[in-house]
Protein backbone atom coordinates (compact mmCIF):
# COMPACT_ATOMS: atom_id res chain seq x y z
CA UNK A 1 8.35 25.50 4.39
CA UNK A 2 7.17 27.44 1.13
CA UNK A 3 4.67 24.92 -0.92
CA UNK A 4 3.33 23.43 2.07
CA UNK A 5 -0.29 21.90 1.38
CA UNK A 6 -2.66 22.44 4.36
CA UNK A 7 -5.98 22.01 3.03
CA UNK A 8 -8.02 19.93 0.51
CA UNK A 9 -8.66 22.40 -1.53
CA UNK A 10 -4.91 23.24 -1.94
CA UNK A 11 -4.28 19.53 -2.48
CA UNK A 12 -6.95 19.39 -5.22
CA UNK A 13 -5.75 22.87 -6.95
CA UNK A 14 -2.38 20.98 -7.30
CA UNK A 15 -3.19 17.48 -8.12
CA UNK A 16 -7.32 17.27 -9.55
CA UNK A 17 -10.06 15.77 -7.47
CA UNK A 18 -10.29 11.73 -7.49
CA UNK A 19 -11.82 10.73 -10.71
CA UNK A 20 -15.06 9.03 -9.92
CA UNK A 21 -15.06 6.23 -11.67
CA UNK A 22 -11.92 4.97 -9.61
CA UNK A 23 -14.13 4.23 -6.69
CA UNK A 24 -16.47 1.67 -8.21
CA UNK A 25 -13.69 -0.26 -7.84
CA UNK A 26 -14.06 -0.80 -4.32
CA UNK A 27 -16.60 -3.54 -2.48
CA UNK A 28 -17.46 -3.63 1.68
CA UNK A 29 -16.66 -7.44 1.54
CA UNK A 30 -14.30 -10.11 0.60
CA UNK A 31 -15.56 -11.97 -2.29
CA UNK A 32 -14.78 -14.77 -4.12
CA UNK A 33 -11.90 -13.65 -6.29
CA UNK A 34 -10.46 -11.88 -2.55
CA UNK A 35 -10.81 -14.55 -0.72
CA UNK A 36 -8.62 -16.67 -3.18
CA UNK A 37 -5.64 -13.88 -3.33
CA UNK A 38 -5.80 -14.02 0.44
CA UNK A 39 -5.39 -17.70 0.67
CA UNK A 40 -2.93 -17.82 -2.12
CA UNK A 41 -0.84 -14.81 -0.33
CA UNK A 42 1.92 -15.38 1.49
CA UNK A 43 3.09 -11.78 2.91
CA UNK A 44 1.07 -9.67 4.32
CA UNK A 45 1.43 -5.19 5.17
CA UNK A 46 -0.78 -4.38 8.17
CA UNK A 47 -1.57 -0.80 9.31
CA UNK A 48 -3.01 0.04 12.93
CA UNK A 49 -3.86 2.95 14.42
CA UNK A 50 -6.13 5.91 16.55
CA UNK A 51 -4.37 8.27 15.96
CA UNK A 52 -1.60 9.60 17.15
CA UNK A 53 -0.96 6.34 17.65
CA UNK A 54 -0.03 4.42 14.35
CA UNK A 55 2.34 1.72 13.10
CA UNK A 56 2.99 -1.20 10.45
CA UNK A 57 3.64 -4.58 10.61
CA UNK A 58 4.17 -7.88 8.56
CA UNK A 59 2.84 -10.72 8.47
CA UNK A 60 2.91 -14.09 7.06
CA UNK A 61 5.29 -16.71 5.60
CA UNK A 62 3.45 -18.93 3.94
CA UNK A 63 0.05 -19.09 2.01
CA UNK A 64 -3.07 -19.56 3.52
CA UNK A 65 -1.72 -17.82 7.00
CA UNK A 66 -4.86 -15.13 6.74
CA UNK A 67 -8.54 -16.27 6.33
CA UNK A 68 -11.60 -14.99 6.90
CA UNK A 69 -15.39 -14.82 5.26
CA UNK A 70 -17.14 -12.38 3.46
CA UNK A 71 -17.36 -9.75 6.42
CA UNK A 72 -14.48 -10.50 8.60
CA UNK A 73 -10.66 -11.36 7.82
CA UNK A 74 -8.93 -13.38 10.52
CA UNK A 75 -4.96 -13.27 11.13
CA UNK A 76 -3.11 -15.87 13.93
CA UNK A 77 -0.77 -13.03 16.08
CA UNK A 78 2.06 -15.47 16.13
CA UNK A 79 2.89 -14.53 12.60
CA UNK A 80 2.32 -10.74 13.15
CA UNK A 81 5.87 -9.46 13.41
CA UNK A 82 4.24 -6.85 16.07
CA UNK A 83 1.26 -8.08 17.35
CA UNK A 84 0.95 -5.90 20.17
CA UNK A 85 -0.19 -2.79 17.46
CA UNK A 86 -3.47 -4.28 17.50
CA UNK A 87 -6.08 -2.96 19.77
CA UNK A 88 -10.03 -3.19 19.38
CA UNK A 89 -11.63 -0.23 17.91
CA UNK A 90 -8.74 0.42 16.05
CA UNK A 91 -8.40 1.24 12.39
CA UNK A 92 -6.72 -1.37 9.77
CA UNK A 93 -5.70 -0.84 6.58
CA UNK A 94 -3.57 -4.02 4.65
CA UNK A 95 -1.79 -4.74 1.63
CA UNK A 96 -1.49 -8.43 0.48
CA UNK A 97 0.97 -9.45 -1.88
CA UNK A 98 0.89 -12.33 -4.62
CA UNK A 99 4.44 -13.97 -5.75
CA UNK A 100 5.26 -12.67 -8.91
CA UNK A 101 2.50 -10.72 -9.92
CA UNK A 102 2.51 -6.49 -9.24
CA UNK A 103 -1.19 -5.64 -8.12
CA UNK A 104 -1.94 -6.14 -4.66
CA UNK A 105 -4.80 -6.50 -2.81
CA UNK A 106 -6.03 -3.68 -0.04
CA UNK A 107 -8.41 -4.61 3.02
CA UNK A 108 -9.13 -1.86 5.43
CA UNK A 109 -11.61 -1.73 8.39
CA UNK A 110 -11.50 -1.97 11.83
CA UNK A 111 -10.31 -4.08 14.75
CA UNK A 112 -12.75 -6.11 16.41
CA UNK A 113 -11.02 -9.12 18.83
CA UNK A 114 -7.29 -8.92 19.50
CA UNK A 115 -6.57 -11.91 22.16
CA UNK A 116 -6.67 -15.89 22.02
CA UNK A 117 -3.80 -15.48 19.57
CA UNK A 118 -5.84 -13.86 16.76
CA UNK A 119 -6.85 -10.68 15.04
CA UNK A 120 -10.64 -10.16 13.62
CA UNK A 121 -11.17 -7.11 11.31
CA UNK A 122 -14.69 -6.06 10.13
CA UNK A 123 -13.75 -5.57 6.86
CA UNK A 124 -15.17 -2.18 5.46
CA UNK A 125 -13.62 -1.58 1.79
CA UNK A 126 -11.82 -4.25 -0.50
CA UNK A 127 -9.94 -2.82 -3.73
CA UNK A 128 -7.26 -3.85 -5.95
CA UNK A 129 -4.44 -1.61 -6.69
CA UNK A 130 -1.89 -1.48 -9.58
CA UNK A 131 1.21 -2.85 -9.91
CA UNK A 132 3.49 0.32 -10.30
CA UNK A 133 4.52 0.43 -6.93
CA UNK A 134 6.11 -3.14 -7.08
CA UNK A 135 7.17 -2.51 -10.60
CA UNK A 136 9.44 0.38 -10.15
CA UNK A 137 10.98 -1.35 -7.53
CA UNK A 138 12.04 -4.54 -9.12
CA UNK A 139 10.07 -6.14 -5.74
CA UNK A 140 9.79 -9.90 -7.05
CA UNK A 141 13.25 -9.43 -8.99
CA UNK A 142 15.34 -9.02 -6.34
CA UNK A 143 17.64 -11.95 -5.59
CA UNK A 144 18.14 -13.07 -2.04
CA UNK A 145 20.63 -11.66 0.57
CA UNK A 146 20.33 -7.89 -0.54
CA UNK A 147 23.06 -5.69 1.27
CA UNK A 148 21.77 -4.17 4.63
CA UNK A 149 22.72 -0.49 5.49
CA UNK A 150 23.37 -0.94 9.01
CA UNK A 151 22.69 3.24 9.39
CA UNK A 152 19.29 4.68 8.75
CA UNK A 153 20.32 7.13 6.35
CA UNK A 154 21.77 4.26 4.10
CA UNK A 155 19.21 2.24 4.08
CA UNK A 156 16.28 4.74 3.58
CA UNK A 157 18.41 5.76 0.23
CA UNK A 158 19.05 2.07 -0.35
CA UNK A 159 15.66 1.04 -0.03
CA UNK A 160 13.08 0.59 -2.95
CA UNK A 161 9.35 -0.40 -1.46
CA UNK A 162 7.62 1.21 1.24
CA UNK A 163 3.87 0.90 2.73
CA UNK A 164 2.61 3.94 4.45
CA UNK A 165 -0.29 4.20 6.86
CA UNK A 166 -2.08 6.88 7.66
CA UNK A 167 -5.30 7.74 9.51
CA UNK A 168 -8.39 10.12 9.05
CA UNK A 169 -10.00 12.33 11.56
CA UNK A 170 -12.67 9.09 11.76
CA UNK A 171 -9.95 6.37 12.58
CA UNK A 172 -10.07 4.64 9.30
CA UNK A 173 -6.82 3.37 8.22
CA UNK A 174 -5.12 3.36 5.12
CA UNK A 175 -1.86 1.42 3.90
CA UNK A 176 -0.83 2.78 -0.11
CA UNK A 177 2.35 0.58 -1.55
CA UNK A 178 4.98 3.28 -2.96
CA UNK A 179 7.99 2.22 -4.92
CA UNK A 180 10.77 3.76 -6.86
CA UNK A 181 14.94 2.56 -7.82
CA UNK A 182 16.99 2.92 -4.92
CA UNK A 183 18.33 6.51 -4.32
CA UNK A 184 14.71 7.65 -5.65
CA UNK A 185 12.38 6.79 -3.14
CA UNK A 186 13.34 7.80 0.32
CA UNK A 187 15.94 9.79 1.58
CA UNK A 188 17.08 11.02 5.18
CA UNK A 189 18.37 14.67 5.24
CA UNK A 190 19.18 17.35 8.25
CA UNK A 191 17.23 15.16 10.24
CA UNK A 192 14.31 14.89 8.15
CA UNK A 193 12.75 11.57 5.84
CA UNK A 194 11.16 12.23 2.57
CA UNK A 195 9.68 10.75 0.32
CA UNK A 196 7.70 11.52 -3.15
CA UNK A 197 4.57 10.65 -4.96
CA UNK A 198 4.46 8.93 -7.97
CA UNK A 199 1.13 7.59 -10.30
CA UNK A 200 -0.91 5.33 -8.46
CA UNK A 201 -4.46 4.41 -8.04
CA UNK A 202 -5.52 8.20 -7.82
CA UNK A 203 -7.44 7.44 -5.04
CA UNK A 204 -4.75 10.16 -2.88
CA UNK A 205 -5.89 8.69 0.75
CA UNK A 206 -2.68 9.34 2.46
CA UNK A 207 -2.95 12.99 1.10
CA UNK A 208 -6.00 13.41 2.57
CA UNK A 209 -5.46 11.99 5.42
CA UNK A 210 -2.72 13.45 6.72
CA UNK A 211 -3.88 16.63 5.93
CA UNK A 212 -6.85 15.66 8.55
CA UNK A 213 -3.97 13.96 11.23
CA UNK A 214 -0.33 14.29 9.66
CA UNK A 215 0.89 11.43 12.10
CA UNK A 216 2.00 8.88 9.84
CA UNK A 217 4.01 5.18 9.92
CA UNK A 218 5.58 3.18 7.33
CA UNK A 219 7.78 -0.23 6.14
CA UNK A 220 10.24 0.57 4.28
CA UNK A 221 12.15 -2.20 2.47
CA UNK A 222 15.26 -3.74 0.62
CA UNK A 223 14.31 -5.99 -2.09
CA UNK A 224 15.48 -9.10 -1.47
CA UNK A 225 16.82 -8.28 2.18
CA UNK A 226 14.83 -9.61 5.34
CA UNK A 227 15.59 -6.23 7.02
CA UNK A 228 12.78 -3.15 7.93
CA UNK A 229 13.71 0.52 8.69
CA UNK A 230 10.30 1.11 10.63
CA UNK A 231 9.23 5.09 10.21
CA UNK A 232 7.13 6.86 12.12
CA UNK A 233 6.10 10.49 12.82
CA UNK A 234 4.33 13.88 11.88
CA UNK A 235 4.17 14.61 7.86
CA UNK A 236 3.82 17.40 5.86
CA UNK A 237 3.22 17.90 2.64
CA UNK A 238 4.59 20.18 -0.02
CA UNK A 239 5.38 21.19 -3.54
CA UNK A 240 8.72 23.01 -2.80
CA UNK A 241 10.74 22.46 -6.05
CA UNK A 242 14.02 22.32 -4.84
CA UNK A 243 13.01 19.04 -2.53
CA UNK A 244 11.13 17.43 -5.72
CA UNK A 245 13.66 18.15 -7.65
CA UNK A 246 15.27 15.25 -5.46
CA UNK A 247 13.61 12.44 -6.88
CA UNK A 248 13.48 13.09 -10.36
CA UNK A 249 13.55 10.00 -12.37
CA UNK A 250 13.34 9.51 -16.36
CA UNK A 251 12.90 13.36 -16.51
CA UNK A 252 10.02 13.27 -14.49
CA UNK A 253 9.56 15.41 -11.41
CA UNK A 254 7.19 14.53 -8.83
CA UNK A 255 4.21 16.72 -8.34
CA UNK A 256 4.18 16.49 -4.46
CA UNK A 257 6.91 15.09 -1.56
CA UNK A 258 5.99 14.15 2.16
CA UNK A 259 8.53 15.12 4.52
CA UNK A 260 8.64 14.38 8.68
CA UNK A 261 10.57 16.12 11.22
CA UNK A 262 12.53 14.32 13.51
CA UNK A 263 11.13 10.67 12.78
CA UNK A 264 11.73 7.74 14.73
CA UNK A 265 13.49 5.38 12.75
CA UNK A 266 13.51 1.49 13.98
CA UNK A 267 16.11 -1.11 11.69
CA UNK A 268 15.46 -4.79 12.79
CA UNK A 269 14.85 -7.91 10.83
CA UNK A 270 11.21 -9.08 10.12
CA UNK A 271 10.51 -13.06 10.90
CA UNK A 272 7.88 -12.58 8.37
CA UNK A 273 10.32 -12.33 5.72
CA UNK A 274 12.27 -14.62 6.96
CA UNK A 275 9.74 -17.18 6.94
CA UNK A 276 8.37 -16.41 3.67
CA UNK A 277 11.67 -16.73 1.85
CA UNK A 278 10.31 -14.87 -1.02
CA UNK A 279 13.65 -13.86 -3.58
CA UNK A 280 14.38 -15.38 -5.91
CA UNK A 281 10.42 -16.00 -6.94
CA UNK A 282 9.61 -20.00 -7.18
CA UNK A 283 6.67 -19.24 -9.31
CA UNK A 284 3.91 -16.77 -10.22
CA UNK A 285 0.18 -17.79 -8.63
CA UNK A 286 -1.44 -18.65 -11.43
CA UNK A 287 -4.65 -19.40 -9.94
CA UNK A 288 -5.49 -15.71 -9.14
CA UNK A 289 -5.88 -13.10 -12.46
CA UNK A 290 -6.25 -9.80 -10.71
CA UNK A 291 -7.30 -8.44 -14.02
CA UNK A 292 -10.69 -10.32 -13.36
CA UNK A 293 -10.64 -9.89 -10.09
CA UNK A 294 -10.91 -5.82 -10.56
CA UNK A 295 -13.63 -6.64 -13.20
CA UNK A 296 -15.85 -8.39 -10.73
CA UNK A 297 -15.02 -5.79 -7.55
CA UNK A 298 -16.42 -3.24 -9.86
CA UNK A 299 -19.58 -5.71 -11.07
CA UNK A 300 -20.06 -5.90 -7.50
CA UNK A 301 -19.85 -2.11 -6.56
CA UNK A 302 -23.05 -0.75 -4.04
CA UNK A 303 -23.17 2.51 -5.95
CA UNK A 304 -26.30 2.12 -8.09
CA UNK A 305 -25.49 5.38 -10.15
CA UNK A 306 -25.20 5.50 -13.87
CA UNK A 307 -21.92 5.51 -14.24
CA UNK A 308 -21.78 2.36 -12.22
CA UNK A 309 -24.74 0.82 -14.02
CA UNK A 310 -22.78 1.73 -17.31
CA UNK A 311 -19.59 0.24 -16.21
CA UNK A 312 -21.37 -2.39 -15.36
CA UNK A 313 -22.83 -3.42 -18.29
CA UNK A 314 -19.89 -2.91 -20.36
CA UNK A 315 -17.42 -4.76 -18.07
CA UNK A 316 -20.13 -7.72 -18.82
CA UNK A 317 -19.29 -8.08 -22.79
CA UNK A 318 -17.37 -10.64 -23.30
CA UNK A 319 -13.40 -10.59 -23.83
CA UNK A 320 -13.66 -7.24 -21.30
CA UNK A 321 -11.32 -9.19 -19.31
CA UNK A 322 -8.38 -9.26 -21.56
CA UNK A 323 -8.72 -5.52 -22.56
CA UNK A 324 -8.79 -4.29 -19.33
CA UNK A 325 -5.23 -5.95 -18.83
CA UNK A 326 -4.19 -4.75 -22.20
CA UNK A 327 -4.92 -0.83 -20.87
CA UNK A 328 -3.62 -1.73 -17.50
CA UNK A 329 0.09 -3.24 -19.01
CA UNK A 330 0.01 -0.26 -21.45
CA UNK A 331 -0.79 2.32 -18.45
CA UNK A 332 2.39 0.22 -16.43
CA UNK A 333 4.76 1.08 -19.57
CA UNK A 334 3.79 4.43 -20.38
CA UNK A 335 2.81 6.13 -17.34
CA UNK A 336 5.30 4.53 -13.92
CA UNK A 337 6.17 8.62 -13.63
């Protein structure tokens, strides 16, 4: 197709190179403040994969199901919806989700044990990321018993969150929320799924990565509904204008869409969700500001550069805290597209 991006270089002609501050944001451990939103969470977006083999799962239903230490997180396989995508050696990227709040937390690193009835992942990067994905899709809004397309088409059109993983030529994993309305985010047409990028965390990882190995999976859901479409195939990206043009929303026009050929499209219901029982929301977790949790990942950043020296020292004046959020609720009103 005419726009296709095939190379980094192309991606970063179109799109910038990743700002370098937005890495010092990332740690090679759980800390404190991750080990808390872990134990607090009660849902749970796993990625697994060597590629060409890659999928997603949930898992969950309560808080407290995952644990772990600093270098290892730990997940029981009886609340994996799909256990058997875990192998050792394999890649893992995560997304864990707080009631009522938009950030979410993102563990990736690699598979280490997968019998006994549990998981252990040597846990080699630990970020936050924003809340726009959950925001533009109403995620903790949605009220229970959401209508369920029964057909794929109707429910990829219907369907307003999504995590994707991907994989690099090294095997790491990576899981990136996405959400838009429904009608906006994900759309199946002549027998091909696609689905657009909106502002994120800048970080661009599935980019990247599927420019290195385009076989991607993802979880695409119904706010509110206990139902999965599960995608899976070979992605491509591209800047064609008549596909973008598809998922315009408030005037804006997304810079890049990912399409696959011919996916493999899998509805079923999730026992994660089911067990979780998330919509309506009972109550925000209170106990875990993600604001301050960013604030201490980057504190806690290995790079020993300047810049994070700098950011370090100014993330330590007092009332930092509260600004940050300030700039991060502003960025969430003014910049979702």
């Amino acid at each position: 197709m005419s726009g296709d991006i095939t190379t980094i270089a192309a991606l970063e002609a179109r799109i910038g190179k990743t700002p370098a501050p937005v890495n010092l944001k990332v740690i090679d451990h759980l800390d404190e403040g991750a080990l808390r939103w872990i134990a607090a969470s009660p849902l749970m977006f796993a990625g697994f994969g060597d590629a060409p083999r890659l999928g997603v799962t949930l898992g969950g239903g309560h808080p407290g199901f995952a644990g772990g230490d600093a270098r290892e997180l730990r997940l029981p396989t009886e609340l994996l919806d799909d256990p058997t995508l875990a192998r050792p050696g394999m890649g893992f990227g995560s997304l864990f989700l707080l009631p009522g709040i938009g950030e979410t937390l993102r563990v990736n690193g690699r598979v280490v044990k997968a019998n006994d009835g549990e998981l252990r992942i040597t846990v080699e990067e630990c970020y936050g990321h924003c809340a726009k994905s959950l925001i533009r899709s109403d995620f903790w809004a949605a009220s229970p018993g959401a209508a369920t397309p029964r057909d794929a088409a109707a429910f990829l059109s219907a369907s307003r969150f999504m995590a994707l993983a991907t994989i690099d030529a090294q095997g790491r994993a990576d899981l990136s929320p996405k959400g838009d309305p429904a009608g906006t985010m994900a759309s199946l047409e002549n027998g091909s799924a696609w689905f657009a990028e909106r502002p994120g965390n800048r970080r661009v990882d599935s980019f990247r990565n599927i420019i290195a190995q385009p076989h991607i999976a993802a979880a695409l859901l119904i706010p509110g509904s206990t139902h999965v479409a599960h995608l899976s195939g070979v992605a491509r990206i591209t800047t064609d204008e008549a596909v973008r043009a598809r998922f315009v929303v408030q005037g804006k026009t997304p810079t890049l869409v990912t399409g696959i050929n011919d996916p493999t499209i899998d509805l079923r219901e999730s026992p994660t969700l089911v067990r979780a029982n998330l919509w309506p929301v009972k109550a925000r977790t209170e106990d875990v500001d993600p604001a301050k949790v960013f604030v201490a990942h980057i504190k806690l950043n290995g790079d020993k550069g300047l810049g994070a020296r700098l950011a370090g020292a100014v993330l330590s004046v007092p009332g930092v805290t509260g600004l940050l959020q300030k700039g991060l609720d502003k960025d969430y009103k003014t910049n979702l597209y």
